[in-house]
C-alpha atoms as a PDB file:
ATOM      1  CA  UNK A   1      87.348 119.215 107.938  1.00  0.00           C
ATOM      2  CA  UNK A   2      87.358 122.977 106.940  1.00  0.00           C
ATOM      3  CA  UNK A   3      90.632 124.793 106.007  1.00  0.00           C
ATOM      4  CA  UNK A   4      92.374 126.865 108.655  1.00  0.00           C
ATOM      5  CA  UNK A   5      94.210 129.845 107.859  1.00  0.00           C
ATOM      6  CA  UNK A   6      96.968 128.206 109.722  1.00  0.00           C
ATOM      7  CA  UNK A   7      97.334 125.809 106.387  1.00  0.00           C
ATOM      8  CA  UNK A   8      98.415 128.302 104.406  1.00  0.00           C
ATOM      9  CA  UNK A   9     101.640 128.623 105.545  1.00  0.00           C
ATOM     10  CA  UNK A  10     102.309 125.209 105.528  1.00  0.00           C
ATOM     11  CA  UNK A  11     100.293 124.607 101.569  1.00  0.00           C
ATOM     12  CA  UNK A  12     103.071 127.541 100.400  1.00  0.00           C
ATOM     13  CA  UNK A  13     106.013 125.771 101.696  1.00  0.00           C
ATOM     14  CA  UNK A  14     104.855 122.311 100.241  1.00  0.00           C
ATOM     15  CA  UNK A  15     104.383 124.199  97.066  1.00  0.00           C
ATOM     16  CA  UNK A  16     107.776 125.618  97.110  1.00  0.00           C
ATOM     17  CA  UNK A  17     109.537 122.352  98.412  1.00  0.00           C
ATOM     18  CA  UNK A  18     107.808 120.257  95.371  1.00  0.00           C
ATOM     19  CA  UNK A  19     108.875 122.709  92.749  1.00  0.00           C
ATOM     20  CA  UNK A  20     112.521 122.360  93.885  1.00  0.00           C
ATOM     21  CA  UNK A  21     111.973 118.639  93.391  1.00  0.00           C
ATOM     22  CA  UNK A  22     110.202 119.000  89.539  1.00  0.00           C
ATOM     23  CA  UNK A  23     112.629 121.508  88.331  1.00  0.00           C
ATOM     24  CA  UNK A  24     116.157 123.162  88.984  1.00  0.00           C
ATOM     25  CA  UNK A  25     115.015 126.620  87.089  1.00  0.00           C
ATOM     26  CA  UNK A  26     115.109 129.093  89.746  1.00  0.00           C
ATOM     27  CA  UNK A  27     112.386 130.830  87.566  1.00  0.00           C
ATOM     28  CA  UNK A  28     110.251 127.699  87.448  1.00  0.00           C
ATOM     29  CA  UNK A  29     110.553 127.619  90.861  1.00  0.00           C
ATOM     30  CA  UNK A  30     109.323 131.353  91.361  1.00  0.00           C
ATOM     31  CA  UNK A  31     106.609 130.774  89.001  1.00  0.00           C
ATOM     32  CA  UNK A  32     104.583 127.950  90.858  1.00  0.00           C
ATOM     33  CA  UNK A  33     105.256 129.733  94.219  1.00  0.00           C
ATOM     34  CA  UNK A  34     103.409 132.852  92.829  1.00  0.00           C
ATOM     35  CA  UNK A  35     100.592 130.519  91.169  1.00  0.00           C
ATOM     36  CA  UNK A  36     100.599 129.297  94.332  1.00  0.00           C
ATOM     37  CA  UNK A  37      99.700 131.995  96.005  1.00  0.00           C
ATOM     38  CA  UNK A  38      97.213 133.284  94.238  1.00  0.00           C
ATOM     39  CA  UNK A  39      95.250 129.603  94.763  1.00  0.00           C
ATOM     40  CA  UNK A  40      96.190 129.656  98.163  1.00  0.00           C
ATOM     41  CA  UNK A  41      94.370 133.750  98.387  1.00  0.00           C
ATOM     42  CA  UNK A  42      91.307 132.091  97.407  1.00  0.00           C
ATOM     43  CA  UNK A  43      91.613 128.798  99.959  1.00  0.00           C
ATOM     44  CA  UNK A  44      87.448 129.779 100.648  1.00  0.00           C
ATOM     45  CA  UNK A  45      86.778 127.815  97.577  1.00  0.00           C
ATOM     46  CA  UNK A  46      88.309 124.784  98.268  1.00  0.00           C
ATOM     47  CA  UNK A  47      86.443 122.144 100.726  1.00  0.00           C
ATOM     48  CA  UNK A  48      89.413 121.375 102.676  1.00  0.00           C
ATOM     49  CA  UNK A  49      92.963 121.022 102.465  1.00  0.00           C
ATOM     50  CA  UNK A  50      93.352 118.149 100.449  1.00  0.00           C
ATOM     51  CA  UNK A  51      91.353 119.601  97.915  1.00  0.00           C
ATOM     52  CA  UNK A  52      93.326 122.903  98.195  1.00  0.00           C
ATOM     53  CA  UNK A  53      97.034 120.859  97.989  1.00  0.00           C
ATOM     54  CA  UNK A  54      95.700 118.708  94.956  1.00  0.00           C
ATOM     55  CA  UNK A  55      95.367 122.334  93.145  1.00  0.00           C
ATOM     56  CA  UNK A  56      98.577 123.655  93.612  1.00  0.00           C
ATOM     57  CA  UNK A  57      99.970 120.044  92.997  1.00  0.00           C
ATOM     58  CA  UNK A  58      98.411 119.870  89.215  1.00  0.00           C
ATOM     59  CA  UNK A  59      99.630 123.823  88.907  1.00  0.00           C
ATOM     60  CA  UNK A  60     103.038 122.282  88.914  1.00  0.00           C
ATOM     61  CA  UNK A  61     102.753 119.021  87.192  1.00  0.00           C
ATOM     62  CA  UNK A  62     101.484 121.475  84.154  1.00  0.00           C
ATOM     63  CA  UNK A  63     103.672 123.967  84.667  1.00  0.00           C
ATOM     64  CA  UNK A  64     107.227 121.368  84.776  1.00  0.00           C
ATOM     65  CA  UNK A  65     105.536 118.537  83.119  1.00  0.00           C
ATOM     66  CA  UNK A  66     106.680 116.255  85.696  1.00  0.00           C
ATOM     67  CA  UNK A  67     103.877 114.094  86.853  1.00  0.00           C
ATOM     68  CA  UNK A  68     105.607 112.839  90.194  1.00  0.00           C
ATOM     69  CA  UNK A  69     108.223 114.977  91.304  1.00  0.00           C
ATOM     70  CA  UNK A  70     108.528 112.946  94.705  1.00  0.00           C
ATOM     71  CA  UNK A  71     109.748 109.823  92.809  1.00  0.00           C
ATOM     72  CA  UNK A  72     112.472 109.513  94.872  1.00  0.00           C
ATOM     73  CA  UNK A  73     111.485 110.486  97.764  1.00  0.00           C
ATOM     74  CA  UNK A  74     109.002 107.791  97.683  1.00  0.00           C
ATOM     75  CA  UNK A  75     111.585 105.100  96.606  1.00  0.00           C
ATOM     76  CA  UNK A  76     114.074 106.096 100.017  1.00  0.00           C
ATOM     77  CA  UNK A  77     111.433 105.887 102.401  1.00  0.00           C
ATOM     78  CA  UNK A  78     109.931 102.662 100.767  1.00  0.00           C
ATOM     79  CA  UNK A  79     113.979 101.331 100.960  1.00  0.00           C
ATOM     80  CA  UNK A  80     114.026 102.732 104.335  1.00  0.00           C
ATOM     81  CA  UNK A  81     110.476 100.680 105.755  1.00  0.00           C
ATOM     82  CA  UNK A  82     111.547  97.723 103.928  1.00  0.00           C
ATOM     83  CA  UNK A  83     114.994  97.646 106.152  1.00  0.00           C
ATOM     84  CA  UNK A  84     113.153  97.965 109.281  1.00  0.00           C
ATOM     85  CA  UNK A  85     111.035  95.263 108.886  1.00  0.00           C
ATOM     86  CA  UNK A  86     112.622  92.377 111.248  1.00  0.00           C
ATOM     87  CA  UNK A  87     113.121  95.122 113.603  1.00  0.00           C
ATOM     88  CA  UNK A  88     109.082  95.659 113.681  1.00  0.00           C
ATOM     89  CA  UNK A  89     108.480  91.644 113.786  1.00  0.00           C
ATOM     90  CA  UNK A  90     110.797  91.422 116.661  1.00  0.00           C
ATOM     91  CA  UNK A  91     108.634  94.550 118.592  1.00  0.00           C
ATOM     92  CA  UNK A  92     105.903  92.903 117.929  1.00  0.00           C
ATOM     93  CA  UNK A  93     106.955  89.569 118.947  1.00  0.00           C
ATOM     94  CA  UNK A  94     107.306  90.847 122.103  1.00  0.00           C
ATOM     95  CA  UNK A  95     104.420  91.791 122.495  1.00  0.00           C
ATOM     96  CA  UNK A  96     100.820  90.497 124.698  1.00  0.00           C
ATOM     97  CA  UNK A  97      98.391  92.734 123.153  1.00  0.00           C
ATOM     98  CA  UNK A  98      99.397  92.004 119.714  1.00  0.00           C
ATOM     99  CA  UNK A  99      96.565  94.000 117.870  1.00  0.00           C
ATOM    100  CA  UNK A 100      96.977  97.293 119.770  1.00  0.00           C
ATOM    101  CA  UNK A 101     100.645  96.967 119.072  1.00  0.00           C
ATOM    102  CA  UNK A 102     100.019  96.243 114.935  1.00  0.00           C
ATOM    103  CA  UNK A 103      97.918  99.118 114.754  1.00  0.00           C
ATOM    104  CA  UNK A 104     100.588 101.348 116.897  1.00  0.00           C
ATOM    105  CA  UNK A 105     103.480 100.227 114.080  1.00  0.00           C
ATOM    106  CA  UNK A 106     101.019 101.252 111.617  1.00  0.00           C
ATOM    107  CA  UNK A 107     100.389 104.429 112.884  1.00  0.00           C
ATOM    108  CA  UNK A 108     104.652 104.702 113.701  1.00  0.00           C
ATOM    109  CA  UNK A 109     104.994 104.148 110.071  1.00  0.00           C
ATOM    110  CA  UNK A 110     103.712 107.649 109.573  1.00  0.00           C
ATOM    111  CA  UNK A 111     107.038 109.425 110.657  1.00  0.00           C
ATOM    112  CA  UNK A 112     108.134 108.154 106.909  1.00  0.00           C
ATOM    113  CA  UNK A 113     106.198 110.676 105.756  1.00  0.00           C
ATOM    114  CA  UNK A 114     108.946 113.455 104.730  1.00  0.00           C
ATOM    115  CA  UNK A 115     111.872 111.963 106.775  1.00  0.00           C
ATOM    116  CA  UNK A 116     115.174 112.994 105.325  1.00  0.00           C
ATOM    117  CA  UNK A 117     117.635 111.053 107.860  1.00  0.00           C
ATOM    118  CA  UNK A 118     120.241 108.913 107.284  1.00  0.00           C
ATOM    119  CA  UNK A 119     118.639 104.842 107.738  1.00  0.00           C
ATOM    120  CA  UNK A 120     120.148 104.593 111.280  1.00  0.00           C
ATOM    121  CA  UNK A 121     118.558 108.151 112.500  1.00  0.00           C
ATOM    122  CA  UNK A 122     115.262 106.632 110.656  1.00  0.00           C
ATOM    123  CA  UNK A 123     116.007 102.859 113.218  1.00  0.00           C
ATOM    124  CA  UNK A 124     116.452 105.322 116.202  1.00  0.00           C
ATOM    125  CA  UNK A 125     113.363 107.595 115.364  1.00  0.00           C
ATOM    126  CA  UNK A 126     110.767 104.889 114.749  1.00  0.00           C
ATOM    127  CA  UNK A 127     112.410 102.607 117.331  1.00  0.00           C
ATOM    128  CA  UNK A 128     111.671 105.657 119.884  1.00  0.00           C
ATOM    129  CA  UNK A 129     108.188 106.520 118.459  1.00  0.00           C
ATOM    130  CA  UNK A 130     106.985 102.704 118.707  1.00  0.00           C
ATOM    131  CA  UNK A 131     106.560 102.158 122.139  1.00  0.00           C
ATOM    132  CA  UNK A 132     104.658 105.321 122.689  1.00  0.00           C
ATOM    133  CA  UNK A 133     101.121 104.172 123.374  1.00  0.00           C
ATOM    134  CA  UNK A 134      97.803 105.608 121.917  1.00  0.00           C
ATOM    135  CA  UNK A 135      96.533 108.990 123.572  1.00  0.00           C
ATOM    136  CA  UNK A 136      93.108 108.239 121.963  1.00  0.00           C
ATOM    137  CA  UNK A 137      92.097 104.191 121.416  1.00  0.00           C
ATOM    138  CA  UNK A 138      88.775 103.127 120.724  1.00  0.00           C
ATOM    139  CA  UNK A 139      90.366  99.582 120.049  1.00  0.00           C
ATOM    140  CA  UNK A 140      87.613  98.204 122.321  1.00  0.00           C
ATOM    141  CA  UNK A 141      85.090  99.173 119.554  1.00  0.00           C
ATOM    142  CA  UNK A 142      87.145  98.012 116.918  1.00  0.00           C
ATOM    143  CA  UNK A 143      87.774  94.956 118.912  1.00  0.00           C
ATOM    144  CA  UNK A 144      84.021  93.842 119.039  1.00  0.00           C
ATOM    145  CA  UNK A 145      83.405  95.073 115.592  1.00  0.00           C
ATOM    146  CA  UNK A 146      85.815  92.676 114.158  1.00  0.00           C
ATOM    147  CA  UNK A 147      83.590  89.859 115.656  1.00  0.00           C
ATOM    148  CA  UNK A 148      81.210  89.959 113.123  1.00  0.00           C
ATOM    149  CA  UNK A 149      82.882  91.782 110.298  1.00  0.00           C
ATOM    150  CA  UNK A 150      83.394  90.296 106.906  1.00  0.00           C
ATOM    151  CA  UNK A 151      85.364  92.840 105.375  1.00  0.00           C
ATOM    152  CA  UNK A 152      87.630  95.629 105.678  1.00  0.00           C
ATOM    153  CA  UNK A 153      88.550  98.805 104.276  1.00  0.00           C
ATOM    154  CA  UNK A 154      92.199 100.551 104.714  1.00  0.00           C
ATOM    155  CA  UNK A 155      92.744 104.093 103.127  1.00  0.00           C
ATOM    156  CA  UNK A 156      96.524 104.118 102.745  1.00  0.00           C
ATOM    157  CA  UNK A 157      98.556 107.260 103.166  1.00  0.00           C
ATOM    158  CA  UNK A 158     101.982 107.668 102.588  1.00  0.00           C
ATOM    159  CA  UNK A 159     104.399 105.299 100.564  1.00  0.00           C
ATOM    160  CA  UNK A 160     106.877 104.654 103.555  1.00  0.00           C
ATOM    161  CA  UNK A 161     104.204 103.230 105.754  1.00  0.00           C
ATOM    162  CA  UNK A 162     102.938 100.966 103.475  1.00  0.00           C
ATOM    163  CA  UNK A 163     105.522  98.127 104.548  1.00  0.00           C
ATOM    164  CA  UNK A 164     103.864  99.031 108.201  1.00  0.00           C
ATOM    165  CA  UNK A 165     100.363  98.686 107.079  1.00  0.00           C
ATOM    166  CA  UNK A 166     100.865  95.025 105.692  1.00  0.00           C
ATOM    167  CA  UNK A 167     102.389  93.877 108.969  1.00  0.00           C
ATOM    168  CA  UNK A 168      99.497  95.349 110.670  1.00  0.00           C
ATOM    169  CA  UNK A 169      97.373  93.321 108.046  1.00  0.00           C
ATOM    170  CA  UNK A 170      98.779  90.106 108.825  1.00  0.00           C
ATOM    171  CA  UNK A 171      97.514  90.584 112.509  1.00  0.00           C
ATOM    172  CA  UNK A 172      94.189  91.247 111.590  1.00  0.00           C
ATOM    173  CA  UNK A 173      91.482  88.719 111.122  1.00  0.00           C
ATOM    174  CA  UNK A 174      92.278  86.980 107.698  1.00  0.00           C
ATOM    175  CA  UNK A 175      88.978  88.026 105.424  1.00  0.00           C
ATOM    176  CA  UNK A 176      88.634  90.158 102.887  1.00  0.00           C
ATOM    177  CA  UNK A 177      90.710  93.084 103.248  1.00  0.00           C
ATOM    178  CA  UNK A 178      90.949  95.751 100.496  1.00  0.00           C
ATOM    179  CA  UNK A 179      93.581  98.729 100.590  1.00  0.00           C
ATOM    180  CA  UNK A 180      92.686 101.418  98.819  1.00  0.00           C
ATOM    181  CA  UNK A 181      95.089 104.204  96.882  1.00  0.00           C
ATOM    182  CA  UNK A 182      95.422 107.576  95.538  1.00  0.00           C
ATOM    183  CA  UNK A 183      94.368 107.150  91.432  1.00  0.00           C
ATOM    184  CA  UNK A 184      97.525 109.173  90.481  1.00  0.00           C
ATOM    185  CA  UNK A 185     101.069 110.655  92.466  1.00  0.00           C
ATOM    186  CA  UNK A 186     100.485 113.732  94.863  1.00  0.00           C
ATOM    187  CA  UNK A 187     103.307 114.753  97.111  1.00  0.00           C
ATOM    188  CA  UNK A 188     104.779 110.996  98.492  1.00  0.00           C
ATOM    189  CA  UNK A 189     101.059 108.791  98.789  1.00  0.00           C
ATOM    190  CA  UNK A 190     101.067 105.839  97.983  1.00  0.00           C
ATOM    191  CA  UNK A 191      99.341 104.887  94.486  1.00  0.00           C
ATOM    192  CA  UNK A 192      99.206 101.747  92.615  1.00  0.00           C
ATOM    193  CA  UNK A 193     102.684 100.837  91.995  1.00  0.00           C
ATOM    194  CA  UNK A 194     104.132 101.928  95.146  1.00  0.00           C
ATOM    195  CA  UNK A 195     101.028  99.685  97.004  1.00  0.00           C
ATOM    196  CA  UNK A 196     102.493  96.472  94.553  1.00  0.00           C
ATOM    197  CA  UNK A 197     106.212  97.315  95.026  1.00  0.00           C
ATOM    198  CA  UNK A 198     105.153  96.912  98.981  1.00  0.00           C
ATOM    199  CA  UNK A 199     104.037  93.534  98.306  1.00  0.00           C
ATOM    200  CA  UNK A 200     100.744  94.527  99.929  1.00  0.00           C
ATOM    201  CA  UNK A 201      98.759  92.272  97.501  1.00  0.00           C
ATOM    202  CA  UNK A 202     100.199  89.488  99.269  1.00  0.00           C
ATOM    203  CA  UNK A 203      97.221  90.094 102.198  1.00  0.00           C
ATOM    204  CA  UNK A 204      95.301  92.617 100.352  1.00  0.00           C
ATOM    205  CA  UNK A 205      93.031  93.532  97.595  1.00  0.00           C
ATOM    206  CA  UNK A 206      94.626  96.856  95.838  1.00  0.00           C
ATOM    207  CA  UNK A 207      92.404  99.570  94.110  1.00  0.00           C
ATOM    208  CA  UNK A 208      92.037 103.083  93.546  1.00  0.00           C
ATOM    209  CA  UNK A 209      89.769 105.688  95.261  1.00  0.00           C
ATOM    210  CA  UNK A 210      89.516 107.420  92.007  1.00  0.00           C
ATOM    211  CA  UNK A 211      90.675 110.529  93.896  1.00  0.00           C
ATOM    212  CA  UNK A 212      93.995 112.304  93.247  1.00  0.00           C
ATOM    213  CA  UNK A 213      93.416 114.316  96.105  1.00  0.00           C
ATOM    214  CA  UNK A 214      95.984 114.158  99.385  1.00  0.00           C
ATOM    215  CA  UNK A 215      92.867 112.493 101.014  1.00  0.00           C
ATOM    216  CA  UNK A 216      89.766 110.440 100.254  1.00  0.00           C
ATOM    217  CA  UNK A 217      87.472 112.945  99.005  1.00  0.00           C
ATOM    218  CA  UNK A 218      84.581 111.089  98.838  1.00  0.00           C
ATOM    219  CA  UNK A 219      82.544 113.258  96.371  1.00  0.00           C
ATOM    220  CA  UNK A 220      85.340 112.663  94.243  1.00  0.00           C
ATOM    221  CA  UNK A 221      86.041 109.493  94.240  1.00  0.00           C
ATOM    222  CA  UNK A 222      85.087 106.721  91.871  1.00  0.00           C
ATOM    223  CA  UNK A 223      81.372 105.316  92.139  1.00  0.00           C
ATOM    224  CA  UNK A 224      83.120 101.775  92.279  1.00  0.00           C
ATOM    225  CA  UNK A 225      85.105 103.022  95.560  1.00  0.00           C
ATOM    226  CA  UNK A 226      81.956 104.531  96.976  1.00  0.00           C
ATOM    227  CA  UNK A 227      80.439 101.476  96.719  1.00  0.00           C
ATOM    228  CA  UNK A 228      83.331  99.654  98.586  1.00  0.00           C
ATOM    229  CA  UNK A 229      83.246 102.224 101.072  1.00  0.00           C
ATOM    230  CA  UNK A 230      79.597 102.258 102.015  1.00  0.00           C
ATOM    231  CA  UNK A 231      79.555  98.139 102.099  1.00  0.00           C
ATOM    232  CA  UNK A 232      82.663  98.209 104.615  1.00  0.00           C
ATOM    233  CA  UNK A 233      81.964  96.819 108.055  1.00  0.00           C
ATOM    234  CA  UNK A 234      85.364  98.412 109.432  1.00  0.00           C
ATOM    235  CA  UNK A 235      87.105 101.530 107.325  1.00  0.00           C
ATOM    236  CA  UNK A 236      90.022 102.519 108.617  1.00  0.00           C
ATOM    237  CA  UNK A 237      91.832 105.348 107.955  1.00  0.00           C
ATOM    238  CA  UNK A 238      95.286 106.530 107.299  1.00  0.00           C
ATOM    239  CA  UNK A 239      96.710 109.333 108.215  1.00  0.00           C
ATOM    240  CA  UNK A 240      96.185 113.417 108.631  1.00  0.00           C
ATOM    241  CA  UNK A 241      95.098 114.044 104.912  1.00  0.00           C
ATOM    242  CA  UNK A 242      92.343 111.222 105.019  1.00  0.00           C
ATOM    243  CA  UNK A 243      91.216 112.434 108.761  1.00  0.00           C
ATOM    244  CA  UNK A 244      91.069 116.213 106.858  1.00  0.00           C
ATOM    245  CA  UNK A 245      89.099 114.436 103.723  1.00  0.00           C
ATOM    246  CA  UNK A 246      86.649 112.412 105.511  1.00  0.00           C
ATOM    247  CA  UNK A 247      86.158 113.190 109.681  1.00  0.00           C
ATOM    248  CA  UNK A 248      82.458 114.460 108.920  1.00  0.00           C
ATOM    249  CA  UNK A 249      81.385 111.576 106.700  1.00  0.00           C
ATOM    250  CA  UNK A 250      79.169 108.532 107.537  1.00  0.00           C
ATOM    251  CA  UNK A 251      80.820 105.274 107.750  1.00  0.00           C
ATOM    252  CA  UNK A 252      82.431 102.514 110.061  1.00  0.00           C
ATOM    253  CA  UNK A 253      85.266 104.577 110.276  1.00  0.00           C
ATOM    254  CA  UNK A 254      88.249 104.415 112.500  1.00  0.00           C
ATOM    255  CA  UNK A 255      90.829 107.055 111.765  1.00  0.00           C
ATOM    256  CA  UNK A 256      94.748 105.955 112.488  1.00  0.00           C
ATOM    257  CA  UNK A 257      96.895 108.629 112.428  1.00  0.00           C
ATOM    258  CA  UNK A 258      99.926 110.839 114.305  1.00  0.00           C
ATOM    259  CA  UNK A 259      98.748 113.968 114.868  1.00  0.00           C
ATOM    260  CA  UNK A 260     101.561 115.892 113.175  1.00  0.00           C
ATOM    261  CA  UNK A 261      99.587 119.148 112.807  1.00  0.00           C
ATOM    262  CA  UNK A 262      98.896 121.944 115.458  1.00  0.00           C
ATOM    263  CA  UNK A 263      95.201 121.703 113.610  1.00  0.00           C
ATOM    264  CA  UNK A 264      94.566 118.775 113.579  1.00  0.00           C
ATOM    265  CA  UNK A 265      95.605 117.966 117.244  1.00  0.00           C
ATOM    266  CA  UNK A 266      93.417 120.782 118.581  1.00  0.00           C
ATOM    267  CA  UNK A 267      90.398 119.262 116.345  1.00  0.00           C
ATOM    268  CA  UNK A 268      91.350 115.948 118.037  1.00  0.00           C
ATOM    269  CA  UNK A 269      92.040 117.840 121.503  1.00  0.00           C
ATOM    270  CA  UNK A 270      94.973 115.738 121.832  1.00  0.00           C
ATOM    271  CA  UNK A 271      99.105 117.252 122.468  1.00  0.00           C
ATOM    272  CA  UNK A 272     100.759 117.447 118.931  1.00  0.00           C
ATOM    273  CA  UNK A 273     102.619 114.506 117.821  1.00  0.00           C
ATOM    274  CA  UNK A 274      99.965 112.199 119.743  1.00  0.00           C
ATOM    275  CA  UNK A 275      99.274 109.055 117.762  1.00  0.00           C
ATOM    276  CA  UNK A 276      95.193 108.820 117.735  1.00  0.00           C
ATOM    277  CA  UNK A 277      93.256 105.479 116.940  1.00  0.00           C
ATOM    278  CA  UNK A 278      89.752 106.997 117.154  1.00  0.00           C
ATOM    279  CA  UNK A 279      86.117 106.077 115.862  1.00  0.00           C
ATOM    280  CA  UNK A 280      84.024 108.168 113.581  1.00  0.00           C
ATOM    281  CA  UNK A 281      82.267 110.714 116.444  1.00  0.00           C
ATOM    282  CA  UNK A 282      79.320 110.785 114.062  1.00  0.00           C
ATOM    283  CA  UNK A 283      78.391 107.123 114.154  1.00  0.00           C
ATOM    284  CA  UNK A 284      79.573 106.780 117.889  1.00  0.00           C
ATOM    285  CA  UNK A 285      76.069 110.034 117.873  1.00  0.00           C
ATOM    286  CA  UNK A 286      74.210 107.616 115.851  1.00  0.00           C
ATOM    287  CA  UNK A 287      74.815 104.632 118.219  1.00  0.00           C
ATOM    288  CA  UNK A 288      73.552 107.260 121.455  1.00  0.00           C
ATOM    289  CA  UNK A 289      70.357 108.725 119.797  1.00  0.00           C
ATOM    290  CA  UNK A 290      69.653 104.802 118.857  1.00  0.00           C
ATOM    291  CA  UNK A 291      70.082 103.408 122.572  1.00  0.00           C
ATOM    292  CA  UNK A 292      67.906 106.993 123.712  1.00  0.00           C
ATOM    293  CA  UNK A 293      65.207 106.016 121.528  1.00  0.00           C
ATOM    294  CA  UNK A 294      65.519 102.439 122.164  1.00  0.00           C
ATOM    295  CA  UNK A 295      65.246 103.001 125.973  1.00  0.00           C
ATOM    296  CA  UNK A 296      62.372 105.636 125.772  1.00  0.00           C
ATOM    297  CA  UNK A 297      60.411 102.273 123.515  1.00  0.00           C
ATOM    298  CA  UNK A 298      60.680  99.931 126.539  1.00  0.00           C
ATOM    299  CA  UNK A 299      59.461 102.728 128.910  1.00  0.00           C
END
């Protein structure tokens, strides 16, 4: 997905809010924010906004020499998640349509993303945000792809949400699953230790994209997660910064995300703050120009 100019604004403040968390020298501070504008000036080069954020993000790792200045961020919203889990057994227990409902918490778990409540505005929040349904489900097509799928794919996002994607694990068919990281920290996604410390190899199969991007980049990711990627029967997708990184590549994609960003809920033509569980548009072309020409054979 292409960069909008109405990123910018939002790419300066990140840059300003993570410098504040790397370093308490006011000058520091001022330092990265000019860096940052000068990348941010030249946001033509970059392929799309994770690409752009990963930039600025590895101006101020060099420039503080702190390599994850959201450390404890992460940690609070992992704490956080990991106090609301009976709460999200219990909503699903009472529950008919217990798949839709495992992918909703997933894609609930996504208001973890920056939170800064105290844990009982966090309950309310999430407990209010669960129960709204879907504004875009293609859960039918998931639903018969899962008949004859043998593996699975998930692209994780953020840390917090990583307690929500193993529940939503454990209600999916039980083969082989793989959940897939970023190789190194960028802003609060989830990497390696924050994917263990979630206890996600319990019902998973952890590795790294190979991408220290805010998003999958696929060009950029190791050959070993390309691989994994292209064998996938079902990919699915966490998240705005993976929908940014990958909505125009090939794949058995299903991106499952809240649509957080004016942007990215006008590319999804969905209200902001819409939770989305939506199919890859370019196979769902693929499948129509295959039933076209298999229909014009038999004529």
């Amino acid at each position: 997905m292409e960069i909008m100019i109405d990123c910018i604004p939002c790419l300066l403040k990140q840059a300003l809010e993570a410098s504040k968390m790397a370093t308490d020298d006011s000058n520091k501070q001022e330092e990265i924010v000019l860096e940052g504008l000068k990348i941010l000036l030249n946001y033509k080069n970059y392929r799309n906004s994770p690409d752009l954020a990963r930039q600025i993000h590895l101006t101020i790792k060099e420039k503080t020499g702190i390599k994850d200045p959201y450390i404890q961020v992460k940690k609070r919203d992992l704490e956080f998640a990991k106090n609301l889990r009976p709460s999200l057994y219990q909503f699903l227990d009472s529950k008919d349509d217990k798949l839709y409902w495992a992918l909703k918490v997933a894609a609930a778990g996504n208001n973890l993303d920056s939170a800064i409540y105290k844990e009982t505005d966090i309950k309310k929040a999430i407990k209010e945000e669960l129960d709204k349904k879907f504004e875009i489900s293609d859960i039918d097509i998931f639903t018969e792809k899962l008949k004859s799928a043998k593996n699975i794919l998930v692209i994780g996002d953020n840390t917090g949400e990583t307690v929500f994607d193993k529940i939503m694990i454990e209600y999916l068919p039980q083969i082989n699953i793989t959940y897939a990281v970023r190789s190194e920290p960028i802003i609060n996604d989830v990497t390696e230790k924050e994917a263990y410390d979630s206890n996600l190899d319990e019902v998973s199969t952890i590795v790294s994209t190979g991408c220290n991007a805010s998003g999958a980049i696929l060009e950029d990711c190791s050959e070993e997660f390309k691989t994994l990627f292209k064998a996938a029967d079902i990919i699915i997708s966490k998240g705005q910064g993976n929908y940014e990184a990958l909505s125009e590549e090939r794949g058995n994609v299903f991106f499952l995300l809240k649509a957080k960003c004016p942007m990215i809920a006008s590319r999804l033509e969905v209200k902001l703050g819409s939770y989305v569980f939506k199919y890859n548009k370019f196979n769902l072309m693929r499948q129509e120009v295959s039933h076209l020409q298999a229909t014009l054979l038999t004529k």
